[in-house]
Protein backbone atom coordinates (compact mmCIF):
# COMPACT_ATOMS: atom_id res chain seq x y z
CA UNK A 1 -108.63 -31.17 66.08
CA UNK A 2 -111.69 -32.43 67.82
CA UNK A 3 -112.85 -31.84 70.87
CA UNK A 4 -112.24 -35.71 71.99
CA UNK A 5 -108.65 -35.01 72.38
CA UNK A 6 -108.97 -32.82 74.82
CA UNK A 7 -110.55 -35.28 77.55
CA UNK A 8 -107.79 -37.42 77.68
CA UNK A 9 -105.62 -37.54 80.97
CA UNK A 10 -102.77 -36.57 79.58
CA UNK A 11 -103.68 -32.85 79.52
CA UNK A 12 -103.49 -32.92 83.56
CA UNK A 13 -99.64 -33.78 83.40
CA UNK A 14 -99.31 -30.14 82.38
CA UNK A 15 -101.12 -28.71 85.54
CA UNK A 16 -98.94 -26.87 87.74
CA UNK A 17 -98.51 -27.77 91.86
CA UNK A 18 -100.79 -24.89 93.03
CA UNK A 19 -103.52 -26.20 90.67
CA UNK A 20 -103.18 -29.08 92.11
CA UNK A 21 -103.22 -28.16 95.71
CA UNK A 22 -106.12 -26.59 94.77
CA UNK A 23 -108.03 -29.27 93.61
CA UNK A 24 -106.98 -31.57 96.29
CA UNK A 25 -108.42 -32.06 99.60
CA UNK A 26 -105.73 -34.07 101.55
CA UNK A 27 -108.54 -34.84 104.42
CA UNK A 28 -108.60 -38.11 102.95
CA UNK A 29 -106.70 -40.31 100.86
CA UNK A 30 -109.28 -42.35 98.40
CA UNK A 31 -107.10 -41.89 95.06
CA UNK A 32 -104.53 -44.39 93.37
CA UNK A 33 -101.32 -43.07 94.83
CA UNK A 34 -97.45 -44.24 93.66
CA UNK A 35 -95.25 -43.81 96.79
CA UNK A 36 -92.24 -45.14 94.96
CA UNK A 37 -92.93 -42.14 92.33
CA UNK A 38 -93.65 -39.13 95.34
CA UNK A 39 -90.05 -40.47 96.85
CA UNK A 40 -88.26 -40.30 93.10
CA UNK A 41 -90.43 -36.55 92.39
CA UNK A 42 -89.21 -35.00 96.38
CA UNK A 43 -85.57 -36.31 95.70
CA UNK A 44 -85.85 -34.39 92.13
CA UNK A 45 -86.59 -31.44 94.10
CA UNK A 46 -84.40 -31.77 96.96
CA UNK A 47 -81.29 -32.27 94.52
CA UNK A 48 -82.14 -28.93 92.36
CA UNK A 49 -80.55 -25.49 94.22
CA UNK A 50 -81.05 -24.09 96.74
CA UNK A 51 -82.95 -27.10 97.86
CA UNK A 52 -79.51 -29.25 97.63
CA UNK A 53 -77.64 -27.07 100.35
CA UNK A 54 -77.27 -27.70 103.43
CA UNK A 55 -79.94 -25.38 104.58
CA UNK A 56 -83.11 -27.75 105.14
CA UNK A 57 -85.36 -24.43 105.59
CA UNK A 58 -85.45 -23.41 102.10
CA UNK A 59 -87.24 -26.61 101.12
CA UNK A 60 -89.64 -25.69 104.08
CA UNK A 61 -89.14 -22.14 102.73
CA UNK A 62 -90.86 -22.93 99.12
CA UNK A 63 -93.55 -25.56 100.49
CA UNK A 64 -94.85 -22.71 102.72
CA UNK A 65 -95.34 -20.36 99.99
CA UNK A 66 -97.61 -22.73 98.61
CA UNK A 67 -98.92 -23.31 102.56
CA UNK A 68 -97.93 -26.77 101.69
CA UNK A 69 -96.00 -29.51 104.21
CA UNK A 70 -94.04 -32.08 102.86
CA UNK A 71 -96.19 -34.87 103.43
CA UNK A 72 -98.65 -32.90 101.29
CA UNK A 73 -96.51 -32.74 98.58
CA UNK A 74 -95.42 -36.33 98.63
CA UNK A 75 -99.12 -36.93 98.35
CA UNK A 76 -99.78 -34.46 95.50
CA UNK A 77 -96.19 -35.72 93.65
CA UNK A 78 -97.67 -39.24 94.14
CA UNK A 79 -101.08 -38.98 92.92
CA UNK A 80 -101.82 -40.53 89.21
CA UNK A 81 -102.90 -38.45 87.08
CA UNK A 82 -106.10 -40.44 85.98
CA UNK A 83 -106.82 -39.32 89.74
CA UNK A 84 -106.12 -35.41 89.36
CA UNK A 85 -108.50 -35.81 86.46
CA UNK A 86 -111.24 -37.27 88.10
CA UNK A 87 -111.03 -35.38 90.92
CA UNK A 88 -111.04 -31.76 89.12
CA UNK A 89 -114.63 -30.60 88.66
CA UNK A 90 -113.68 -28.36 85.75
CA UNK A 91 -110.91 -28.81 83.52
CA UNK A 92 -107.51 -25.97 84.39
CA UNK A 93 -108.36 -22.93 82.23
CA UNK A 94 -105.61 -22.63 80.65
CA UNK A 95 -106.89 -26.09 78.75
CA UNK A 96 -110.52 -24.78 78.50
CA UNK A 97 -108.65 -22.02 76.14
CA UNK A 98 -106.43 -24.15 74.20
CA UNK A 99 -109.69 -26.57 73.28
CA UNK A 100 -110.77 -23.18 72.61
CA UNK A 101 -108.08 -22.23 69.60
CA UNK A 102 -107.69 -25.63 68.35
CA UNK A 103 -111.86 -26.37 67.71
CA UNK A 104 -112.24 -23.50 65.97
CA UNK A 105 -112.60 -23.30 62.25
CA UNK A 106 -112.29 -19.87 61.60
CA UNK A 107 -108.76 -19.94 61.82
CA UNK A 108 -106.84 -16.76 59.83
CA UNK A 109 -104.36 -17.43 57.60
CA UNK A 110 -101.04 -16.57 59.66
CA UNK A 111 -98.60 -17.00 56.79
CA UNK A 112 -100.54 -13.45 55.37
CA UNK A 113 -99.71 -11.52 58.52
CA UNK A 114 -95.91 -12.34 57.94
CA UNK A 115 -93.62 -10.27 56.22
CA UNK A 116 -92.73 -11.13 52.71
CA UNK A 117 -89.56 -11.56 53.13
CA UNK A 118 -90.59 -14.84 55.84
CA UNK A 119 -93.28 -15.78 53.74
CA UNK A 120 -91.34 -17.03 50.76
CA UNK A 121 -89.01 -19.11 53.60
CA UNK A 122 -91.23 -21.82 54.40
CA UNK A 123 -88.86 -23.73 56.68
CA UNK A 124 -88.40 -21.23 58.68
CA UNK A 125 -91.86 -20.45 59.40
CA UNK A 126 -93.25 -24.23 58.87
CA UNK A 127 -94.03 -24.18 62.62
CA UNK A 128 -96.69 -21.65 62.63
CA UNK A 129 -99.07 -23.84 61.49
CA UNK A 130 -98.50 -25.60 64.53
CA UNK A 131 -99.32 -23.11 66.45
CA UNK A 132 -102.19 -20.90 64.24
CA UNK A 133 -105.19 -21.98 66.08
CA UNK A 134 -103.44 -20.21 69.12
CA UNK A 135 -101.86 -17.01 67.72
CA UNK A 136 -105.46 -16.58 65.26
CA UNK A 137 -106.78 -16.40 69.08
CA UNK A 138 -104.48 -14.04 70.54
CA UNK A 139 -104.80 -11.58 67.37
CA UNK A 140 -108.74 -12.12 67.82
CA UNK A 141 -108.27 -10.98 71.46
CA UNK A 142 -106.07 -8.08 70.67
CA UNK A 143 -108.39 -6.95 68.41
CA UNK A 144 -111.49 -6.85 70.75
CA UNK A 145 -109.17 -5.47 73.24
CA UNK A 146 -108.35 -2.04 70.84
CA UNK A 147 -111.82 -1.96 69.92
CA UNK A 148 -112.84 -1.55 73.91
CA UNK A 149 -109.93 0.76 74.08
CA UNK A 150 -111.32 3.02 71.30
CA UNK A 151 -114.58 2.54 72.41
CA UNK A 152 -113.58 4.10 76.08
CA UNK A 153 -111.43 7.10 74.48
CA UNK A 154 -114.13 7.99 71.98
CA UNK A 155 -116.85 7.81 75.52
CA UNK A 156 -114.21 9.98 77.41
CA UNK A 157 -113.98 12.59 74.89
CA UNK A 158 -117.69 12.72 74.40
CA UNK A 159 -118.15 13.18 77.98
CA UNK A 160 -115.39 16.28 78.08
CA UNK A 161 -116.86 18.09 74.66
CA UNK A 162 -120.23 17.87 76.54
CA UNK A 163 -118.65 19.01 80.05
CA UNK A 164 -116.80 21.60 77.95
CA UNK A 165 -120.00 22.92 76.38
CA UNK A 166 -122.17 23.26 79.91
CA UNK A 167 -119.35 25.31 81.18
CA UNK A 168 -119.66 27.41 78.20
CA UNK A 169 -123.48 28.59 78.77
């Protein structure tokens, strides 16, 4: 996959409301904004529980965990996201490490970590080529992490054998 796909706008749909509210300033509104969409997004929310009860505070409730006011979210729920884009000086990390897996080309082989007995089942497993680029990441980062581990545990016993051996003289 190249790295092209990765700049689209698209991506942004995925970012979550507190990235959002992060990246946004709300001093001043200069961004392409669909009202008609922020009034469809706050009734979504208002109909889902506990928001549908009767109890108007636990919509308040949620919005000030985020220290967010309704007319903030209407804003943020009604911003395009060409707009959340452009407005993000760096792209949400969690992107920056999928671009990451999939623009690699070192990619292992995860059929060979399966067990024989799913290897020879190829519909069952078809979907892990879908998803290599990410799991040849994760095994990459659990293998540098056991490697630091090792590397601290073989530093800690060093540092006892040589405590052990100035208490000895």
């Amino acid at each position: 996959m190249s790295q092209e796909h990765f700049q689209a706008s698209n991506w942004y749909k995925g970012i979550n409301l507190v990235e959002r509210i992060i990246s946004s300033s709300f001093k001043e509104y200069t961004h392409e904004f669909n009202a008609d969409l922020a009034q469809k997004k706050i009734q979504q929310w208002r109909s889902q529980p506990p928001f549908n009860s009767d109890i108007d505070s636990y919509f308040s409730q949620r919005l000030g965990i985020d220290n967010l006011n309704e007319a903030q979210l209407f804003y943020v729920l009604g911003e395009s996201i060409e707009s959340i884009k452009a407005r993000s000086l760096n792209p949400p990390k969690w992107l920056i490490e999928f671009k990451k897996a999939f623009c690699r080309s070192d990619i292992t082989n995860v059929q060979c970590l399966l067990p024989s007995k799913l290897q020879l089942n190829q519909s069952d497993t078809g979907f892990l080529y879908v998803i290599e680029p990410l799991l040849s990441q994760a095994l990459e980062q659990l293998q540098q992490g056991i490697k630091t581990l090792v590397e601290q545990e073989s530093n800690c016993i060093r540092s006892i054998n040589r405590g052990s051996a100035k208490n000895k003289k």
